[in-house]
Protein backbone atom coordinates (compact mmCIF):
# COMPACT_ATOMS: atom_id res chain seq x y z
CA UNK A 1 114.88 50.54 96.23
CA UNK A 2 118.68 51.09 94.43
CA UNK A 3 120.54 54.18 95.38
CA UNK A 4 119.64 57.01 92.64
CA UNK A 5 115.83 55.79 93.37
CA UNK A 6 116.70 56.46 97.17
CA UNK A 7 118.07 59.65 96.29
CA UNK A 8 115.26 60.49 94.27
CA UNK A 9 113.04 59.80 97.01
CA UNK A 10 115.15 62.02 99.99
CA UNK A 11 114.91 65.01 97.52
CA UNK A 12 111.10 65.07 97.04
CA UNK A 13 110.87 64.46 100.91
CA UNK A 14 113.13 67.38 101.46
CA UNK A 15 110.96 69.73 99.27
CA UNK A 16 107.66 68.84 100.75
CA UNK A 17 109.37 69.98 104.12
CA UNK A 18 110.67 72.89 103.05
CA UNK A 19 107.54 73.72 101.77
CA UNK A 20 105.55 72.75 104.72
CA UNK A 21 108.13 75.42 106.93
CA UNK A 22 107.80 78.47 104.60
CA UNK A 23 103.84 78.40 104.07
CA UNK A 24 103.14 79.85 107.25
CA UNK A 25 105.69 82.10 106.83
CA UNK A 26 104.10 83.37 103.43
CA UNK A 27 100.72 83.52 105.35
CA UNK A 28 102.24 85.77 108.34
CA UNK A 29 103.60 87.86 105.41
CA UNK A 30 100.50 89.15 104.75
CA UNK A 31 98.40 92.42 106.21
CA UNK A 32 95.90 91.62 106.76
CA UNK A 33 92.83 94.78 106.49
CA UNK A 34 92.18 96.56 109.54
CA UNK A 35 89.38 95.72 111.95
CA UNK A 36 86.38 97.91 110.42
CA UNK A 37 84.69 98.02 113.81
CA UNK A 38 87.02 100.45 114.71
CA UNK A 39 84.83 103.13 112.62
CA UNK A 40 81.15 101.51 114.51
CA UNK A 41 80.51 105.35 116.16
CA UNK A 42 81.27 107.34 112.79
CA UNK A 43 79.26 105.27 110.30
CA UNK A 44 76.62 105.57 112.97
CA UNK A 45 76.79 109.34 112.90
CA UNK A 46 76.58 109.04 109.05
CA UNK A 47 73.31 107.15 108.71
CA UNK A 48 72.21 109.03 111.51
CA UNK A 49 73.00 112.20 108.97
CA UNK A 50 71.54 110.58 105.92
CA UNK A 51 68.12 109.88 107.39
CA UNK A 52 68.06 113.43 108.80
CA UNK A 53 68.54 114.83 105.50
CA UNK A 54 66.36 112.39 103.85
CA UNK A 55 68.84 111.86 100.88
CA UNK A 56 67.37 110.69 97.29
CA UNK A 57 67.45 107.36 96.17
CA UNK A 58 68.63 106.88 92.58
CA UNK A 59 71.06 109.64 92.87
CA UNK A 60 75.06 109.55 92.77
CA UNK A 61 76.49 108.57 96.28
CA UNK A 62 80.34 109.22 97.00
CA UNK A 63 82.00 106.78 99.43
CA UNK A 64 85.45 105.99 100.88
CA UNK A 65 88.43 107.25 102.58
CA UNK A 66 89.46 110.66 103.70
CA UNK A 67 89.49 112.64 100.18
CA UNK A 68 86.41 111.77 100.03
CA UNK A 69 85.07 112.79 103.09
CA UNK A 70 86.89 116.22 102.83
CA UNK A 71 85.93 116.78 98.78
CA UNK A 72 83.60 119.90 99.16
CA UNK A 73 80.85 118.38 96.68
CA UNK A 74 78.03 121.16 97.69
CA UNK A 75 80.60 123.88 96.57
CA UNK A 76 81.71 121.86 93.60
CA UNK A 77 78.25 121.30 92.13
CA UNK A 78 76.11 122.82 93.76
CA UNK A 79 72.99 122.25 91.94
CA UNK A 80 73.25 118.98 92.65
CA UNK A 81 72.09 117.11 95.44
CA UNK A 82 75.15 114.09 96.13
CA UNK A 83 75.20 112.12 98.70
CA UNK A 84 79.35 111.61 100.61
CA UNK A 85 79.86 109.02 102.77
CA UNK A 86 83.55 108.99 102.83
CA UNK A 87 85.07 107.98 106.56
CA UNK A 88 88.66 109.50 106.84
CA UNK A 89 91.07 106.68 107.71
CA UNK A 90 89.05 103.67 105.55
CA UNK A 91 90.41 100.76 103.95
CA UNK A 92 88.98 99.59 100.44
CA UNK A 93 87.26 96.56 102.95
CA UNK A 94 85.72 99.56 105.29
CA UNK A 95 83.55 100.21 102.73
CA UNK A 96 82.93 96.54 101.58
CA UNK A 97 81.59 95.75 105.36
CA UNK A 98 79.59 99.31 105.67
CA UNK A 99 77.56 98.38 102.03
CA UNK A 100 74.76 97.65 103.56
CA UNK A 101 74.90 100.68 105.88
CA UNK A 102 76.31 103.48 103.82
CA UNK A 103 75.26 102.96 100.29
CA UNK A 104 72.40 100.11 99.78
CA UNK A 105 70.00 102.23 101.40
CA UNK A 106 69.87 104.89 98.54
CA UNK A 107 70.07 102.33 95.25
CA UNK A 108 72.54 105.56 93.90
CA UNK A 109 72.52 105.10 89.83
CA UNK A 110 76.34 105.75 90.07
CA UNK A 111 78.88 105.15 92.69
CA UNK A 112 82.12 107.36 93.01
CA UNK A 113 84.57 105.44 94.66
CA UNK A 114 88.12 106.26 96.00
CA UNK A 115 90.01 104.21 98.53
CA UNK A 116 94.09 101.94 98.93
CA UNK A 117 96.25 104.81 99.70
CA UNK A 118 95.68 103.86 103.59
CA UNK A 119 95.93 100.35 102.84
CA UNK A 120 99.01 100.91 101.06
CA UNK A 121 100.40 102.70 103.84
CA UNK A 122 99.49 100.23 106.57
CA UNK A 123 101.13 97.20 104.28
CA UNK A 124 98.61 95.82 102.11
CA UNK A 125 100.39 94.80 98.94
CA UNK A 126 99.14 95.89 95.24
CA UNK A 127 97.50 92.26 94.96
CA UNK A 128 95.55 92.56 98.32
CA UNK A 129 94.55 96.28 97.27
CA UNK A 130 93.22 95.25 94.02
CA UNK A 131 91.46 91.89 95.20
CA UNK A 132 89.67 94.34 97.68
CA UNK A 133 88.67 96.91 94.89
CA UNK A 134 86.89 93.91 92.91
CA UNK A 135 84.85 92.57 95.84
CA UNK A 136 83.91 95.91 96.11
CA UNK A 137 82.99 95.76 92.59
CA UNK A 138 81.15 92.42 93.32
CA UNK A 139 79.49 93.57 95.93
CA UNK A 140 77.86 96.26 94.04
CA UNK A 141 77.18 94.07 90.90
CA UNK A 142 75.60 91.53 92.86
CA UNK A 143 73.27 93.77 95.43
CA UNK A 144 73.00 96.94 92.60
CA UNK A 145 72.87 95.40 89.15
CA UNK A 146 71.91 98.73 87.18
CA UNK A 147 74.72 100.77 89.47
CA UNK A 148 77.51 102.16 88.04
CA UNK A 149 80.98 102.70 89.27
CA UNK A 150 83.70 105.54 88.74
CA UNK A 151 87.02 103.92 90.60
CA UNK A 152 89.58 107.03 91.48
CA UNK A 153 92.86 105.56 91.95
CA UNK A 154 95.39 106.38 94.42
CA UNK A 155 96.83 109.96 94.80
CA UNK A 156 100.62 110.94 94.52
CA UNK A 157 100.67 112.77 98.11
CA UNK A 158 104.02 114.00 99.14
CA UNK A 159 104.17 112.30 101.78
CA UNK A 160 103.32 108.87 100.61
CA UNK A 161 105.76 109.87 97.62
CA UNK A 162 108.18 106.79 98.55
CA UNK A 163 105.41 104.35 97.68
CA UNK A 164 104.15 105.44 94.00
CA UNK A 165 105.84 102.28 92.82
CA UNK A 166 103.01 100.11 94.65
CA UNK A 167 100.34 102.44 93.61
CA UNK A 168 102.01 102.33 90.01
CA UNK A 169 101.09 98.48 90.73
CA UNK A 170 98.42 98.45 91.94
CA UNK A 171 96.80 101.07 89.21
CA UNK A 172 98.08 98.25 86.61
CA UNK A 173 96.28 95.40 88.49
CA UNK A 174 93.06 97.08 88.77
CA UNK A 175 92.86 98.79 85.39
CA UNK A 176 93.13 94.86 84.24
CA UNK A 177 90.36 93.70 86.27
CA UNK A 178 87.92 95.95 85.02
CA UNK A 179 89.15 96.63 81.53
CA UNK A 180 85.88 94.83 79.87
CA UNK A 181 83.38 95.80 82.82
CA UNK A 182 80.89 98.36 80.81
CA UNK A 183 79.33 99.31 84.51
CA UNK A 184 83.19 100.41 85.82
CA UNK A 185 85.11 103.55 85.03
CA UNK A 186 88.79 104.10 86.04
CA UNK A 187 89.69 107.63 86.82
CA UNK A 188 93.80 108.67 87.49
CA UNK A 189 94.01 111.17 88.97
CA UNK A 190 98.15 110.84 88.96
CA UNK A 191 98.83 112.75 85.57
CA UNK A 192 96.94 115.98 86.69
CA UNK A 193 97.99 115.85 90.06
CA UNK A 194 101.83 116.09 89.18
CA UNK A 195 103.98 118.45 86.63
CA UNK A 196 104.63 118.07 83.18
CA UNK A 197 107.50 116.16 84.35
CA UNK A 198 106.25 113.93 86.54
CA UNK A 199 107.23 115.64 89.89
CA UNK A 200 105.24 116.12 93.48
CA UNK A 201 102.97 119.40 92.70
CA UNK A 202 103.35 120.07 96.79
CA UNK A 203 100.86 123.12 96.54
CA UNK A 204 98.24 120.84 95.82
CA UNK A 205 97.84 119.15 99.72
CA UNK A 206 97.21 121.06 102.80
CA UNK A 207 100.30 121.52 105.20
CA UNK A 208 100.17 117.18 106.12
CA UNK A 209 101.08 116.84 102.62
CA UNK A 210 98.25 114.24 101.95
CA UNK A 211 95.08 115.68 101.48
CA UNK A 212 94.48 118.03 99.00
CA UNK A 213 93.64 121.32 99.80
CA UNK A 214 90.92 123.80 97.51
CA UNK A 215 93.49 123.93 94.89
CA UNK A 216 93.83 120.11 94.34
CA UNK A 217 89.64 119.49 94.83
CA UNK A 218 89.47 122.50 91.74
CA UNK A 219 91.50 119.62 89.76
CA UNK A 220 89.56 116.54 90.50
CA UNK A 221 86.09 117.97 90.13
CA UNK A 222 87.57 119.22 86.61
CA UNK A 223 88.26 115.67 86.00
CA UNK A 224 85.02 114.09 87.04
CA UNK A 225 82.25 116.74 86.54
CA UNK A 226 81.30 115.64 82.63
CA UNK A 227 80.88 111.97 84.13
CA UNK A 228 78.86 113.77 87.31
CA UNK A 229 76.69 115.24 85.06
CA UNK A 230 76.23 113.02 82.39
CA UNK A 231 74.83 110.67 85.03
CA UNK A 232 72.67 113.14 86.88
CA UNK A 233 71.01 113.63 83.36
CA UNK A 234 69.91 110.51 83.19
């Protein structure tokens, strides 16, 4: 073997060990989603809930994270009969592992989905957020063929204000995954949430500056009622 050949040859090896050292330090990079047994006892109350009410099947079924729980749906249409299953707290995967529990049972003809501001928070990055919004997706596709699906994307709280550039991310990544799925609709809820210029509309949350309040719910039914309703026509 003559010297550049040699040299050659100590390069590559030095590459494949310096890629060997930083692939577990990618892998520890990442969040990984929180442990969804942590919400066992409130999913429990929920099904508990549905089958007291005896919900309708083929109806429109709200699930995921706290502005969902808290949207007051019976005020907001109240000639219809919807069906919320929103857990405050939940990851995008929360409701991925509670499918089977929390929205199978009812075969809903449309799905209104909101969830990633909490993952967000806890460290997930716009590419983990997104790949968890599409099996999501998948999961419905595959278990509820005829289903439906309204995606809301993340809301500009005050006081997650300091990441909008990751939800600005991972808005862009998820609008491109479903851009030529007929069955998914993407709602943003950013531009009527903020000013004319762009700015934190503060008298939209309640006093922890992340949920909204009456004022804020007044918006976002605005914004999904002709969807709501075309659906429950149907």
């Amino acid at each position: 073997m003559n010297r550049h050949m040699r040299g050659a040859y100590g390069l590559m090896q030095a590459f494949l060990l310096l890629t060997l050292l930083l692939i577990p330090a990618a892998l520890s990079a990442q969040t990984p989603p929180a442990d969804p047994a942590r919400f066992a006892d409130e999913v429990a109350a929920l099904v508990a809930r549905d089958a007291a009410e005896q919900l309708p099947q083929n109806g429109i079924l709200f699930i995921g994270s706290s502005n969902i729980r808290k949207w007051p749906l019976k005020t907001a249409f109240p000639t219809l009969t919807l069906i919320n299953n929103g857990f405050g707290g939940s990851q995008v995967t929360d409701s991925t592992f509670y499918f089977d529990k929390l929205v199978l049972p009812f075969h809903p003809k449309l799905i209104v989905f909101h969830a990633g501001g909490n993952d967000t928070a806890a460290g997930r990055t716009p590419a983990e957020v997104a790949a968890d919004v599409e099996d999501f997706i998948k999961k419905v596709h595959t278990e509820l063929p005829e289903t439906k699906i309204i995606y809301i994307g993340l809301f500009p709280a005050p006081s997650r204000w300091e990441l909008q550039d990751k939800f600005h991310e991972t808005t862009r990544l998820i609008t491109a995954m479903i851009h030529r799925d007929r069955k998914v609709t993407f709602l943003n809820p950013e531009k009527p949430l903020l000013s004319a210029e762009g700015s934190i509309r503060p008298e939209l949350y309640e006093s922890d500056r992340l949920h909204l309040n009456a004022q804020g719910y007044a918006i976002m039914t605005k914004l999904i009622a002709p969807y709501i309703k075309k659906a429950a026509r149907k």
